[in-house]
PDB file of N, CA and C in Angstrom:
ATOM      1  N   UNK A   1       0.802  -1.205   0.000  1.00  0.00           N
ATOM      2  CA  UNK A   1       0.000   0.000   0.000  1.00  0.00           C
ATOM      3  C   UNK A   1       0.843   1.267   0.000  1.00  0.00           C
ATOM      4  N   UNK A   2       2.021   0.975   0.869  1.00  0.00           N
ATOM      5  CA  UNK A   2       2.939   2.598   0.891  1.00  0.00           C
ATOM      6  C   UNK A   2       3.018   2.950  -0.539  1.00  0.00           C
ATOM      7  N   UNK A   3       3.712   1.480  -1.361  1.00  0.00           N
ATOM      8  CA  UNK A   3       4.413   1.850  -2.655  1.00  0.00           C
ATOM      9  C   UNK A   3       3.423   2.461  -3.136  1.00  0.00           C
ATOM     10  N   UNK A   4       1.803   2.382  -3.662  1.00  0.00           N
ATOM     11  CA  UNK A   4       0.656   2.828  -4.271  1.00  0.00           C
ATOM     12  C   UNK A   4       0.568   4.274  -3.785  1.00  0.00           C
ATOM     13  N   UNK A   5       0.994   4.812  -2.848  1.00  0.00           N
ATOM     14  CA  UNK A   5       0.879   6.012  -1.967  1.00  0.00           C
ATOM     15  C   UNK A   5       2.034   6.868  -2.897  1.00  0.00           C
ATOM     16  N   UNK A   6       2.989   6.044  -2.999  1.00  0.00           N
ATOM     17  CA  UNK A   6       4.247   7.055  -3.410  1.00  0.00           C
ATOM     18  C   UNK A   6       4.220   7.528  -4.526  1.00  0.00           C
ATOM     19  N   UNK A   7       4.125   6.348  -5.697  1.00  0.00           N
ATOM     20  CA  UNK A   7       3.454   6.715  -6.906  1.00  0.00           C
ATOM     21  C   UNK A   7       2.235   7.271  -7.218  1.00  0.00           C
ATOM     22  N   UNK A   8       1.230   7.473  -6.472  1.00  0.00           N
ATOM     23  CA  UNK A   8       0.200   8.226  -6.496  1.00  0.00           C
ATOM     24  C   UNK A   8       0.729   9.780  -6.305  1.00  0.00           C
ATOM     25  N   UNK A   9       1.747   9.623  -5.444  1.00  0.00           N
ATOM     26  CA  UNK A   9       1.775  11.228  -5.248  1.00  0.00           C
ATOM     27  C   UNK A   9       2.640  11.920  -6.403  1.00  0.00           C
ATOM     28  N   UNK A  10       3.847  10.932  -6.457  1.00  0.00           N
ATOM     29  CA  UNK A  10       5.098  11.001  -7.720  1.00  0.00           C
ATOM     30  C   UNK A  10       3.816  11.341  -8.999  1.00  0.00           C
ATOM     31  N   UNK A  11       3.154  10.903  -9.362  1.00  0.00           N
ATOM     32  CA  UNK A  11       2.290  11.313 -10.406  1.00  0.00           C
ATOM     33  C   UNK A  11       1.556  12.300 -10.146  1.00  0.00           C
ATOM     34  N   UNK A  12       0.827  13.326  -8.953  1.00  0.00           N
ATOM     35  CA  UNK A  12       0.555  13.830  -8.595  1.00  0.00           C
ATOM     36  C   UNK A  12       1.446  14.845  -8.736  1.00  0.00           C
ATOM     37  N   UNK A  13       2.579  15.249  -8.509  1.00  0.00           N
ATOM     38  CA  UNK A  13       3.693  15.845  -8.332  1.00  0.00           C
ATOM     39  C   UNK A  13       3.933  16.377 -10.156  1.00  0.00           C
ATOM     40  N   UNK A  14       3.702  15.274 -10.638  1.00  0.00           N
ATOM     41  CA  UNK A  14       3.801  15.842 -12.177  1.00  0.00           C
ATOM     42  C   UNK A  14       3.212  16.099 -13.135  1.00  0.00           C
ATOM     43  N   UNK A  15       1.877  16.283 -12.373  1.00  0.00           N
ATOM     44  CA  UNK A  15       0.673  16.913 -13.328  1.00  0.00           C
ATOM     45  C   UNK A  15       0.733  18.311 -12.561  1.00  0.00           C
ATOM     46  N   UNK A  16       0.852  18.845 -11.170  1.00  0.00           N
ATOM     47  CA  UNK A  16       0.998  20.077 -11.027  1.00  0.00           C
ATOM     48  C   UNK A  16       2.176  20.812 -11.158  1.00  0.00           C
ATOM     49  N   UNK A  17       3.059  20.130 -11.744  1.00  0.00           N
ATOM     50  CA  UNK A  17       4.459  20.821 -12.415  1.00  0.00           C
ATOM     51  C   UNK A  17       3.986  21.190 -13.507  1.00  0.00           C
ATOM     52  N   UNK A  18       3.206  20.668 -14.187  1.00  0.00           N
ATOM     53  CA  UNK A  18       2.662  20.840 -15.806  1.00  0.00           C
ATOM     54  C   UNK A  18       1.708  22.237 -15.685  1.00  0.00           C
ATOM     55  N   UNK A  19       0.572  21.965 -14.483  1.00  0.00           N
ATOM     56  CA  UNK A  19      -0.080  23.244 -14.386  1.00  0.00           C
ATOM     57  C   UNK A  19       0.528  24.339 -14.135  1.00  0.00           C
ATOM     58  N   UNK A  20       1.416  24.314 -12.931  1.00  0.00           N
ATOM     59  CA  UNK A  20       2.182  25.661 -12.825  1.00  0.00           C
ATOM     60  C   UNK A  20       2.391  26.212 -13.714  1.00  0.00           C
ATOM     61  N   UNK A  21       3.518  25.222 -14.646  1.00  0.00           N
ATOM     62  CA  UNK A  21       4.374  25.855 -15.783  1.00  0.00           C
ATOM     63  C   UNK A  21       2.937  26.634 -16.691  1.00  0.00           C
ATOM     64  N   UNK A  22       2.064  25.855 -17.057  1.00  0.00           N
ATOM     65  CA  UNK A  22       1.467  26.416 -17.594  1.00  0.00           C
ATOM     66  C   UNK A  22       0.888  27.993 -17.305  1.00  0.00           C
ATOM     67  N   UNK A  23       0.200  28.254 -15.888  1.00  0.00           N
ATOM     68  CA  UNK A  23      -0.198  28.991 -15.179  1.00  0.00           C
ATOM     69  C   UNK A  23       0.715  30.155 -15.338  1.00  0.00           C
ATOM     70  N   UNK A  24       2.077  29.845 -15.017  1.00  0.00           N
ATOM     71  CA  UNK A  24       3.375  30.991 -15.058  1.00  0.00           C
ATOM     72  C   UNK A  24       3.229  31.813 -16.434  1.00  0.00           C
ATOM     73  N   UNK A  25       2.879  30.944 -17.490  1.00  0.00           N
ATOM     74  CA  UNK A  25       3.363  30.996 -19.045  1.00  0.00           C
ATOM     75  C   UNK A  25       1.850  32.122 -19.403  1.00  0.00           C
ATOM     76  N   UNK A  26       0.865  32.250 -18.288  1.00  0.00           N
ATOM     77  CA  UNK A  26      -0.112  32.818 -18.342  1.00  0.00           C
ATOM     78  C   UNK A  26      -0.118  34.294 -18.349  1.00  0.00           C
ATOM     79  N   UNK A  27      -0.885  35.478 -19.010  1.00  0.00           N
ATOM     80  CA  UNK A  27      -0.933  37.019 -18.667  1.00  0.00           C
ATOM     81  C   UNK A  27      -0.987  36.972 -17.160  1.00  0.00           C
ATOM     82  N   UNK A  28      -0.170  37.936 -16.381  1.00  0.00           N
ATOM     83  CA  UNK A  28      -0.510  38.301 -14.640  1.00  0.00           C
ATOM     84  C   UNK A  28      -1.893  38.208 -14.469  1.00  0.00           C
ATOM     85  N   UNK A  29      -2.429  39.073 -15.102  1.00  0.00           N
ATOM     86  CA  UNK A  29      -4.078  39.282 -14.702  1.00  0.00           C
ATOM     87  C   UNK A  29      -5.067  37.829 -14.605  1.00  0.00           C
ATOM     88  N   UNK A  30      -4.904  37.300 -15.339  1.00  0.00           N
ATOM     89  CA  UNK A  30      -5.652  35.945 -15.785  1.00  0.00           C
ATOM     90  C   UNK A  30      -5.035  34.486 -15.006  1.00  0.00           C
ATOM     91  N   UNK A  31      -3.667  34.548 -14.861  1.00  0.00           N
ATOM     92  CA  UNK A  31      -3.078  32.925 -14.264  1.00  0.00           C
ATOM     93  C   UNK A  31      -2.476  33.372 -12.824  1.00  0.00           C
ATOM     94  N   UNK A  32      -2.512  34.774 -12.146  1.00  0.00           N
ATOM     95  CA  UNK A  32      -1.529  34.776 -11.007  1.00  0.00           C
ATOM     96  C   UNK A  32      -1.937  33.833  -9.838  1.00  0.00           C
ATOM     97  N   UNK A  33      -3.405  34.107  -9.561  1.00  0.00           N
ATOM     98  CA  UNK A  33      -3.854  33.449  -8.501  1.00  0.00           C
ATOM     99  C   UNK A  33      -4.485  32.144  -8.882  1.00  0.00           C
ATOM    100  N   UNK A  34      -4.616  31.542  -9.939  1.00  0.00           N
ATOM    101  CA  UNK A  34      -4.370  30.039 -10.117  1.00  0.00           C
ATOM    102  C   UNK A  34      -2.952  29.314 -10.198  1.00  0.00           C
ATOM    103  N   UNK A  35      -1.712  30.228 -10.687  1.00  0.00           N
ATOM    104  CA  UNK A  35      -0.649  29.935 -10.266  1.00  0.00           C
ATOM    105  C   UNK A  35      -0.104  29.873  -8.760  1.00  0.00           C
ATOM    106  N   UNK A  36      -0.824  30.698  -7.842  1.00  0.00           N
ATOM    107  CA  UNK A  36      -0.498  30.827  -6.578  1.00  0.00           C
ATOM    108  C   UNK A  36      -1.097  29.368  -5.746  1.00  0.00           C
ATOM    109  N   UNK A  37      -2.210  29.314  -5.996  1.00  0.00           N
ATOM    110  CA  UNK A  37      -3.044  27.686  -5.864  1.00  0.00           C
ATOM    111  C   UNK A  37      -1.940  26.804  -6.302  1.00  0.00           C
ATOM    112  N   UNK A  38      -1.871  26.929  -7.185  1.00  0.00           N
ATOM    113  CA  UNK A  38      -1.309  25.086  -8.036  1.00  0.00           C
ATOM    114  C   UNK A  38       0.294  25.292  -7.384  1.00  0.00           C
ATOM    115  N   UNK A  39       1.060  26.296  -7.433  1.00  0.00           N
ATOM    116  CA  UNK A  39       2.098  26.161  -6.222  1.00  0.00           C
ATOM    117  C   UNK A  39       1.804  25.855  -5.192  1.00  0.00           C
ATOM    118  N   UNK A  40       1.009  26.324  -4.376  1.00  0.00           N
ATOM    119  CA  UNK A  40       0.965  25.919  -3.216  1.00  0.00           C
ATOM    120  C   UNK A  40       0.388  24.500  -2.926  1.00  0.00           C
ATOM    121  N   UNK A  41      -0.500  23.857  -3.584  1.00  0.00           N
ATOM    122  CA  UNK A  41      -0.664  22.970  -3.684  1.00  0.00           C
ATOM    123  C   UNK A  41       0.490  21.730  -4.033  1.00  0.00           C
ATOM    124  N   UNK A  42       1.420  21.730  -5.054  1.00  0.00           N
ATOM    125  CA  UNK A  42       2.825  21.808  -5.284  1.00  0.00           C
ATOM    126  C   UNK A  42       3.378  21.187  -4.239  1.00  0.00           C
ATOM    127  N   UNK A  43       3.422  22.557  -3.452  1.00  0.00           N
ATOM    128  CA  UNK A  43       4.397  22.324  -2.343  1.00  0.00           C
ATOM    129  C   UNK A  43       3.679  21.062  -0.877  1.00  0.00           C
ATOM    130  N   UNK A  44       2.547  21.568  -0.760  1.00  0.00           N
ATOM    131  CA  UNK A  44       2.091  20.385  -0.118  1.00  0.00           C
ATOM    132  C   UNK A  44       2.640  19.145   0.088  1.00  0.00           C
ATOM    133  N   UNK A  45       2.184  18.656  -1.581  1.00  0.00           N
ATOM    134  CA  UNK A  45       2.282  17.506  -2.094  1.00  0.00           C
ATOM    135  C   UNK A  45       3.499  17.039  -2.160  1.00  0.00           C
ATOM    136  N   UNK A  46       4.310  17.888  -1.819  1.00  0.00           N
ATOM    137  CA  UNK A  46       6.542  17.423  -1.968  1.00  0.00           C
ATOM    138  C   UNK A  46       6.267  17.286  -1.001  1.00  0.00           C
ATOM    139  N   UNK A  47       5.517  18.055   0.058  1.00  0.00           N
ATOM    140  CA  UNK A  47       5.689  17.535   1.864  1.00  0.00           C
ATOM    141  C   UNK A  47       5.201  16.222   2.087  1.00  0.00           C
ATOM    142  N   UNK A  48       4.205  15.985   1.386  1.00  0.00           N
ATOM    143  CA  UNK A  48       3.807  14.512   1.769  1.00  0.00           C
ATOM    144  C   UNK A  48       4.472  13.585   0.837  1.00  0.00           C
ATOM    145  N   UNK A  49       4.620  13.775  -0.275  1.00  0.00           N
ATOM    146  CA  UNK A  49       6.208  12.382  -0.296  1.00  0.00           C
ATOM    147  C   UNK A  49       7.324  12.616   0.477  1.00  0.00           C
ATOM    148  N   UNK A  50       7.851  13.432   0.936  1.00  0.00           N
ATOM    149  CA  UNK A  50       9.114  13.276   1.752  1.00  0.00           C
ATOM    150  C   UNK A  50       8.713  12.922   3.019  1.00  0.00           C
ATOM    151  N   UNK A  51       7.316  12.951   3.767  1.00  0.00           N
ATOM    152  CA  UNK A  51       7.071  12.054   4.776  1.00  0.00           C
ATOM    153  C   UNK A  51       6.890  10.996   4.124  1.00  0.00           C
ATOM    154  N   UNK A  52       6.495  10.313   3.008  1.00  0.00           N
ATOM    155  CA  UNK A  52       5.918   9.243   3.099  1.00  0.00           C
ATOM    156  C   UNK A  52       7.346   8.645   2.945  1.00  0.00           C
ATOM    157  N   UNK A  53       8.202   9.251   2.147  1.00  0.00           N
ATOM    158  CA  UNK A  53      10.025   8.619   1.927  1.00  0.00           C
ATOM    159  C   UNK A  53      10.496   8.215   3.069  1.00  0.00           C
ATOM    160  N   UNK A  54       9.837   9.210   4.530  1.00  0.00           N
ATOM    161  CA  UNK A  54      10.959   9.094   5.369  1.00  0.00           C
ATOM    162  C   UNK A  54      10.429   7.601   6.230  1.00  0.00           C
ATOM    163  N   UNK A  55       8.546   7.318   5.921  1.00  0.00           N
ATOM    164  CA  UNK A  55       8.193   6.224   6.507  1.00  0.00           C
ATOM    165  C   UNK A  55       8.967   4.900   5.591  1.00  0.00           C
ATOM    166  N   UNK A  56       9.125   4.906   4.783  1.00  0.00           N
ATOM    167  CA  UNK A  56      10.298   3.765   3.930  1.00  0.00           C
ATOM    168  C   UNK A  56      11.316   3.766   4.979  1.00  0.00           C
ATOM    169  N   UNK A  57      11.844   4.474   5.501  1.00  0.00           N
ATOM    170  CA  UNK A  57      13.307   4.017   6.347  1.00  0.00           C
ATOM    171  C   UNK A  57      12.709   3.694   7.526  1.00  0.00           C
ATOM    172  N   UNK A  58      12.876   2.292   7.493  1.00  0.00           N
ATOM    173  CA  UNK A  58      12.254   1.331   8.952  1.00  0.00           C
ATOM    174  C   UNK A  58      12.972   0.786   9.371  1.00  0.00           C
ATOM    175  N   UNK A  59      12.455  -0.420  10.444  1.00  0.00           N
ATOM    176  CA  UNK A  59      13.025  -1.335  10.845  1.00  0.00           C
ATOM    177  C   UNK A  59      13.120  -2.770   9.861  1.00  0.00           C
ATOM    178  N   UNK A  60      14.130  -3.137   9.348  1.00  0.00           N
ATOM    179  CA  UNK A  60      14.411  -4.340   9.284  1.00  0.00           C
ATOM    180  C   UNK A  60      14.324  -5.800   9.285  1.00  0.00           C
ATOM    181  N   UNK A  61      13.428  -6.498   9.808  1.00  0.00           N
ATOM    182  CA  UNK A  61      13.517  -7.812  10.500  1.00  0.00           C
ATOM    183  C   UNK A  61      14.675  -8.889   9.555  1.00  0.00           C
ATOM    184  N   UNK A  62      14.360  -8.701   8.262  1.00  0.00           N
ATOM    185  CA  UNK A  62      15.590  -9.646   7.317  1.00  0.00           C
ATOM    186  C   UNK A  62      16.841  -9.727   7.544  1.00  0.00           C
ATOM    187  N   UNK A  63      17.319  -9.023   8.442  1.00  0.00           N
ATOM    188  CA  UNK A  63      18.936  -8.979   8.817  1.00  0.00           C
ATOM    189  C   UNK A  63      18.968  -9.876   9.996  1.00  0.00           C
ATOM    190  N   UNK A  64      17.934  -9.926  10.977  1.00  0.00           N
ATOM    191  CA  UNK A  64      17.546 -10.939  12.045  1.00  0.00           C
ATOM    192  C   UNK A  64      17.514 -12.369  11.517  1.00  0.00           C
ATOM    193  N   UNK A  65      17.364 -12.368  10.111  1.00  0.00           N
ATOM    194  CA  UNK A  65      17.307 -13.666   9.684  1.00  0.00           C
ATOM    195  C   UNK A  65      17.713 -14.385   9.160  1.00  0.00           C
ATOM    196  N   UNK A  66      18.962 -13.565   8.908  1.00  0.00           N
ATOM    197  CA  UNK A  66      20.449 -14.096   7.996  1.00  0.00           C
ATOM    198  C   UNK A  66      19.612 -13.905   6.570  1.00  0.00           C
ATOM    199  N   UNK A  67      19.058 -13.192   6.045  1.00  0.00           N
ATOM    200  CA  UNK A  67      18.592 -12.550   4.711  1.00  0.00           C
ATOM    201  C   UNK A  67      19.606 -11.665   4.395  1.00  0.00           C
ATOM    202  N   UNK A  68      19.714 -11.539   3.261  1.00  0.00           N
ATOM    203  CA  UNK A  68      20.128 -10.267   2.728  1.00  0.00           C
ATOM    204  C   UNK A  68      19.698  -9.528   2.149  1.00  0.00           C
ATOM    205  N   UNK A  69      19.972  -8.036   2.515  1.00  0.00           N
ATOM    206  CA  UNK A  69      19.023  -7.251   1.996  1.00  0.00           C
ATOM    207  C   UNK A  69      19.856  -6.238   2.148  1.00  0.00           C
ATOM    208  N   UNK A  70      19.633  -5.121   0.802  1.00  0.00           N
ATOM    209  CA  UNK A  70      20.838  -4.073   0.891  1.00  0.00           C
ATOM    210  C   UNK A  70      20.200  -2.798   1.458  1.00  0.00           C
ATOM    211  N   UNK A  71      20.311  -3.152   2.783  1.00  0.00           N
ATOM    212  CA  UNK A  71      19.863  -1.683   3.602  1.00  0.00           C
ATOM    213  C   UNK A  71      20.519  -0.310   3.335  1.00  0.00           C
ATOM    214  N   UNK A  72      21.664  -0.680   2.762  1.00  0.00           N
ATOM    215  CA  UNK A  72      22.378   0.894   3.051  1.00  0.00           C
ATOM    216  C   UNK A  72      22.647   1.491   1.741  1.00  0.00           C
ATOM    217  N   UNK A  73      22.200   0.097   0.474  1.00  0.00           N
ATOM    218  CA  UNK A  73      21.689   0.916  -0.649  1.00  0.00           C
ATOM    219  C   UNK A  73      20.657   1.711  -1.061  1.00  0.00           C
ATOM    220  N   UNK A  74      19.618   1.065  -0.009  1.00  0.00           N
ATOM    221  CA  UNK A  74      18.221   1.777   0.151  1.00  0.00           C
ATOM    222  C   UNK A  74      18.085   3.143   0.639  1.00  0.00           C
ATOM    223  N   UNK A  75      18.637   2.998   1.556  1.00  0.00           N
ATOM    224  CA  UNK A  75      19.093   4.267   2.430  1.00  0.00           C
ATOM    225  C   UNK A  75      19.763   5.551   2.193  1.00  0.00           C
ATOM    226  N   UNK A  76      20.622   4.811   0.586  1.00  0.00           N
ATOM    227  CA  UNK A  76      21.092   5.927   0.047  1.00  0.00           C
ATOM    228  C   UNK A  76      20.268   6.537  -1.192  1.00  0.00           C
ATOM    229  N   UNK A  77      19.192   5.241  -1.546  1.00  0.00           N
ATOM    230  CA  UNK A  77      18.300   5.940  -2.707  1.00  0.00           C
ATOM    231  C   UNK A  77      17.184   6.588  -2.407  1.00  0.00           C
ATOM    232  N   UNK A  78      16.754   5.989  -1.357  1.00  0.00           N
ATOM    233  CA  UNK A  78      15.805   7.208  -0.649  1.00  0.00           C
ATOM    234  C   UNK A  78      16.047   8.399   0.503  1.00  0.00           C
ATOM    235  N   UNK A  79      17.237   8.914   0.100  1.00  0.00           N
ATOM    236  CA  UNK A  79      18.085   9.946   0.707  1.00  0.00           C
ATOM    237  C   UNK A  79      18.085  10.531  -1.038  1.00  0.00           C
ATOM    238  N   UNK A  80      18.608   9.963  -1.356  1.00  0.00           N
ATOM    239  CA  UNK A  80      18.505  10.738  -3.124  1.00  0.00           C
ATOM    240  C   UNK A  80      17.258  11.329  -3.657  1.00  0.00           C
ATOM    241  N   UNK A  81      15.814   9.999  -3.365  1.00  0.00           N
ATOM    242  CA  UNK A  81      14.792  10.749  -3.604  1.00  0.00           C
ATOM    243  C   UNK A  81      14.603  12.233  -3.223  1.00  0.00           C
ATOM    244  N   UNK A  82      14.994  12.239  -1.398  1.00  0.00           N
ATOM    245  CA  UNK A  82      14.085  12.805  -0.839  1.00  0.00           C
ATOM    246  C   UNK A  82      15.176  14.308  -0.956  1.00  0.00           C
ATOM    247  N   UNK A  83      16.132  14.241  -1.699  1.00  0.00           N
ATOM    248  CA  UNK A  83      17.040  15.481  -2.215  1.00  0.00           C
ATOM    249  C   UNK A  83      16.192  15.660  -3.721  1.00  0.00           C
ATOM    250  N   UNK A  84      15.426  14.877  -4.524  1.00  0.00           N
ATOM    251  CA  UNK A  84      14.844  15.253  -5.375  1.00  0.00           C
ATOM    252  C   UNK A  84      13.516  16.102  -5.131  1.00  0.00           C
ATOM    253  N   UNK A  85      13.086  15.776  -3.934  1.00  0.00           N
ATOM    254  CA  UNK A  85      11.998  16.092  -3.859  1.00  0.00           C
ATOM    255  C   UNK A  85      12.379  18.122  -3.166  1.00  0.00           C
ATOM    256  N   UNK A  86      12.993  17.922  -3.023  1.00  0.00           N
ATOM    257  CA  UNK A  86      13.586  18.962  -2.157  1.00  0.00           C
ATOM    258  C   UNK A  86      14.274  20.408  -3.541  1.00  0.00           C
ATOM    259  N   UNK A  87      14.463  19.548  -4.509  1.00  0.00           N
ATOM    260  CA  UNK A  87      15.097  20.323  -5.888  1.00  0.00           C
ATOM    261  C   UNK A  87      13.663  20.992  -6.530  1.00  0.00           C
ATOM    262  N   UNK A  88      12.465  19.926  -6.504  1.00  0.00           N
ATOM    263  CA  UNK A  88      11.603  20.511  -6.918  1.00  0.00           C
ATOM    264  C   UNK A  88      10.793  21.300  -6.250  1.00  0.00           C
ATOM    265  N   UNK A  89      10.817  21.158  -4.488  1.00  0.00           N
ATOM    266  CA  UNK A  89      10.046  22.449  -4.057  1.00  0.00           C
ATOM    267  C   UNK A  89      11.104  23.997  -4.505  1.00  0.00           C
ATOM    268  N   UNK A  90      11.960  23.566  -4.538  1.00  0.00           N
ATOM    269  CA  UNK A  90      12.926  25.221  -4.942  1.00  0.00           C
ATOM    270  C   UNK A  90      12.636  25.589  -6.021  1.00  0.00           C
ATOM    271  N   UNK A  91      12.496  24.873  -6.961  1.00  0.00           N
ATOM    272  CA  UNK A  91      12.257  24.766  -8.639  1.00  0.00           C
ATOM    273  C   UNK A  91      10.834  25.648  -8.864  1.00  0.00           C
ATOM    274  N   UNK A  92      10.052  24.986  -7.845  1.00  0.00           N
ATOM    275  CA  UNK A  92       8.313  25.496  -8.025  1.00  0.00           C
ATOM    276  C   UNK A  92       8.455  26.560  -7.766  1.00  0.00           C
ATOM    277  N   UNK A  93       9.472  27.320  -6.985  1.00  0.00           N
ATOM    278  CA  UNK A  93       9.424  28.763  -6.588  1.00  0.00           C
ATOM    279  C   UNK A  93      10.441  29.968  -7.287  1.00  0.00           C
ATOM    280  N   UNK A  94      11.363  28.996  -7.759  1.00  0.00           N
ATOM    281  CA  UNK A  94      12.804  29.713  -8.664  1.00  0.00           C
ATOM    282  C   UNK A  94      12.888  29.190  -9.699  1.00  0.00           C
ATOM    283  N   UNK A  95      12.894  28.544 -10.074  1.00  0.00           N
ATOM    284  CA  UNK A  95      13.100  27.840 -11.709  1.00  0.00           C
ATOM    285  C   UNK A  95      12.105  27.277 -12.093  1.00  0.00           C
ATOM    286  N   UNK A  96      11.406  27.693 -12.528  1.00  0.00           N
ATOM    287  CA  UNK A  96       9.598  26.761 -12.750  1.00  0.00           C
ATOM    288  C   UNK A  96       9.961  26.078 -14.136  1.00  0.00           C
ATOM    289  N   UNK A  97      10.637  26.875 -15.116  1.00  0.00           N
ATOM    290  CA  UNK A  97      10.791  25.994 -16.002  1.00  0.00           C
ATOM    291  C   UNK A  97      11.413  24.499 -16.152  1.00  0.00           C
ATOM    292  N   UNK A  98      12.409  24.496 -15.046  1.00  0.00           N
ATOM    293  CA  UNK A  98      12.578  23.361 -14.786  1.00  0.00           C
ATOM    294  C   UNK A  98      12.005  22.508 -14.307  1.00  0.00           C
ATOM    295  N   UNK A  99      10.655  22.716 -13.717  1.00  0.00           N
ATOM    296  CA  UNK A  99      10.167  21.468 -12.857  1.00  0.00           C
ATOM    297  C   UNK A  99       9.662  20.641 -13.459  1.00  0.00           C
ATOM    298  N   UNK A 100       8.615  21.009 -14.697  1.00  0.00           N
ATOM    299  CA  UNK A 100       8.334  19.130 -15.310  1.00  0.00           C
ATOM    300  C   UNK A 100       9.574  18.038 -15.803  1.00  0.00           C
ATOM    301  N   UNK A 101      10.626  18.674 -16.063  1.00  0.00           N
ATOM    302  CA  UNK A 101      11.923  17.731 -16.408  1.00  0.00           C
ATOM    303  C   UNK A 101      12.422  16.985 -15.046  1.00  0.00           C
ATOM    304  N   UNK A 102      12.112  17.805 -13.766  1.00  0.00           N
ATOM    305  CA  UNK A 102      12.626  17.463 -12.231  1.00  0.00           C
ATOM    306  C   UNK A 102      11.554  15.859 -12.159  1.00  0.00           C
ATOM    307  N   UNK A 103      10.497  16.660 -12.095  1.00  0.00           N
ATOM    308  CA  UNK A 103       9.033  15.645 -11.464  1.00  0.00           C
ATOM    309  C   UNK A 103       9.148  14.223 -12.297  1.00  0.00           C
ATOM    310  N   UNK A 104       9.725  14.235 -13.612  1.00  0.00           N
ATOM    311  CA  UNK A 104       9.248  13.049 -14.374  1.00  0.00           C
ATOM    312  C   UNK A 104      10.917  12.478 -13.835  1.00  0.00           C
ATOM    313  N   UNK A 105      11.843  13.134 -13.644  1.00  0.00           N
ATOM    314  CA  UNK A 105      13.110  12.152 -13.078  1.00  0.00           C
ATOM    315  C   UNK A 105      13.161  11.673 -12.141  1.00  0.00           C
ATOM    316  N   UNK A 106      12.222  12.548 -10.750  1.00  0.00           N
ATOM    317  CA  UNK A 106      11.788  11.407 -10.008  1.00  0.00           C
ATOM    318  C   UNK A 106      10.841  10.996  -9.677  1.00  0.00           C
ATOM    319  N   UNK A 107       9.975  10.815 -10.688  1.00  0.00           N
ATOM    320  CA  UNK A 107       9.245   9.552 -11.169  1.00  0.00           C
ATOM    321  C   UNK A 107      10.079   8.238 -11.005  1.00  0.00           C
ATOM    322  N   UNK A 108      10.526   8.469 -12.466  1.00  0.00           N
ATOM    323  CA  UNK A 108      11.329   7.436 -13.291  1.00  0.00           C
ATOM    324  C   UNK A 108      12.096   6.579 -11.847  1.00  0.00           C
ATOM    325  N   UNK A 109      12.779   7.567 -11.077  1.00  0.00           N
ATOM    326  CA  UNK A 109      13.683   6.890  -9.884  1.00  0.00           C
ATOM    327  C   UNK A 109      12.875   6.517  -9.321  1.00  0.00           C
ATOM    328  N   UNK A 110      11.587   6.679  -8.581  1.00  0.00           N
ATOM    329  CA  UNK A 110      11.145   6.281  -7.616  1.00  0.00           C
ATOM    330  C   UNK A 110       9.976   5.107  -7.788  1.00  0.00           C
ATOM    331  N   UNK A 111      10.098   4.693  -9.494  1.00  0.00           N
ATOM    332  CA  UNK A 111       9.413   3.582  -9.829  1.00  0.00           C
ATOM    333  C   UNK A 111      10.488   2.739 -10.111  1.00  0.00           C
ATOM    334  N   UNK A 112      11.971   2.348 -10.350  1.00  0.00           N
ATOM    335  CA  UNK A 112      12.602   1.828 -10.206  1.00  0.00           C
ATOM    336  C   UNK A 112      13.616   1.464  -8.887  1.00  0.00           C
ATOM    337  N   UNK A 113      12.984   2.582  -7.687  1.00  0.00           N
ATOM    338  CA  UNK A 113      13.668   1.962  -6.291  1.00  0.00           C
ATOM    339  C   UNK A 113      12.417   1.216  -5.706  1.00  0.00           C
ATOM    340  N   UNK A 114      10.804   1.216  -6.401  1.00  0.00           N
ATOM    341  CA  UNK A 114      10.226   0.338  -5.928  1.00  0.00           C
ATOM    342  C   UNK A 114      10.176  -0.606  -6.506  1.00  0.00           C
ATOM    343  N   UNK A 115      10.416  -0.953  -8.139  1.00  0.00           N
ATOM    344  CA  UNK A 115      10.614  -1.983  -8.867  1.00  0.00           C
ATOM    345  C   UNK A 115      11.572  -2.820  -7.579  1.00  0.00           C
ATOM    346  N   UNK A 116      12.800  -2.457  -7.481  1.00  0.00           N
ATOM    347  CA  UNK A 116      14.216  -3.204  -6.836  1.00  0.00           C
ATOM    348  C   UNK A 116      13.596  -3.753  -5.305  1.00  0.00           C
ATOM    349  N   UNK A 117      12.522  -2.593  -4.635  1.00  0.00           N
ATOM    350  CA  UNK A 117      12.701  -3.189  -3.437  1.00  0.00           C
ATOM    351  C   UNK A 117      11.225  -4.420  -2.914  1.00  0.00           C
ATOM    352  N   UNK A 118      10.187  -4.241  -4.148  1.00  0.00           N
ATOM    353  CA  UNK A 118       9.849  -5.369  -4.564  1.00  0.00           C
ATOM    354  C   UNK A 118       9.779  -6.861  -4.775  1.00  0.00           C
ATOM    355  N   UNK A 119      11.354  -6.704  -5.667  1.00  0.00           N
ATOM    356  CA  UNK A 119      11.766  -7.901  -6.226  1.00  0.00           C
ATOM    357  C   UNK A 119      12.813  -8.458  -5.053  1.00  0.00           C
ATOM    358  N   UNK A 120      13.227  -7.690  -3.964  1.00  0.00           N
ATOM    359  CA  UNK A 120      13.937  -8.530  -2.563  1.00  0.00           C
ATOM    360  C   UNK A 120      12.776  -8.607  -1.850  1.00  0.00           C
ATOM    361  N   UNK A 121      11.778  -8.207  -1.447  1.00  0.00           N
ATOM    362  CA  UNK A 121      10.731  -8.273  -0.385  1.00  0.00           C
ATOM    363  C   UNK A 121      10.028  -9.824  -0.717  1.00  0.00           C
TER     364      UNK A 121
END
């Protein structure tokens, strides 16, 4: 269920990168305060994947069990996410043009650190 949570939001995350940009690309008069919404909304939504990232770093039991399992690779990719997620709240506020290129890269990462942690679980 987490993983469905993360990607729900990771996709979430990159349809309001799309609106912003759009919104920005708008006359002042007509897109400011729907741009002000869909940022802020934006930003929300980076807050709740980087909690939901930080509920991924748990406890263990597979190391109790002579399993292997690469904890401290994990640890370093969802430390990476959660520096992605962190590029795009700055982005939404300073570089807007950059953010749909940000949102779909971590996508892409954060459906391939659940692909990986999947296929050990």
């Amino acid at each position: 269920m987490p993983q469905t949570r993360l990607l729900h939001l990771a996709r979430e995350l990159e349809r309001l990168s799309s609106e912003e940009c759009f919104f920005y690309q708008q006359t002042p008069a007509s897109g400011l305060q729907q741009f002000l919404n869909t940022q802020r909304e934006l930003l929300t939504t980076a807050d709740k994947l980087q909690r939901e990232l930080a509920g991924e770093i748990s406890y263990n039991p597979a190391r109790l069990m002579d399993m292997e399992y690469p904890f401290d690779e994990e640890l370093e990719t969802i430390s990476g996410l959660m520096a992605g997620v962190e590029e795009i709240k700055h982005s939404a506020v300073d570089s807007i043009d950059e953010l749909p290129a940000k949102t779909e890269l971590l996508s892409r990462s954060l459906r391939g650190h659940l692909t990986v942690v999947s296929s050990v679980a």
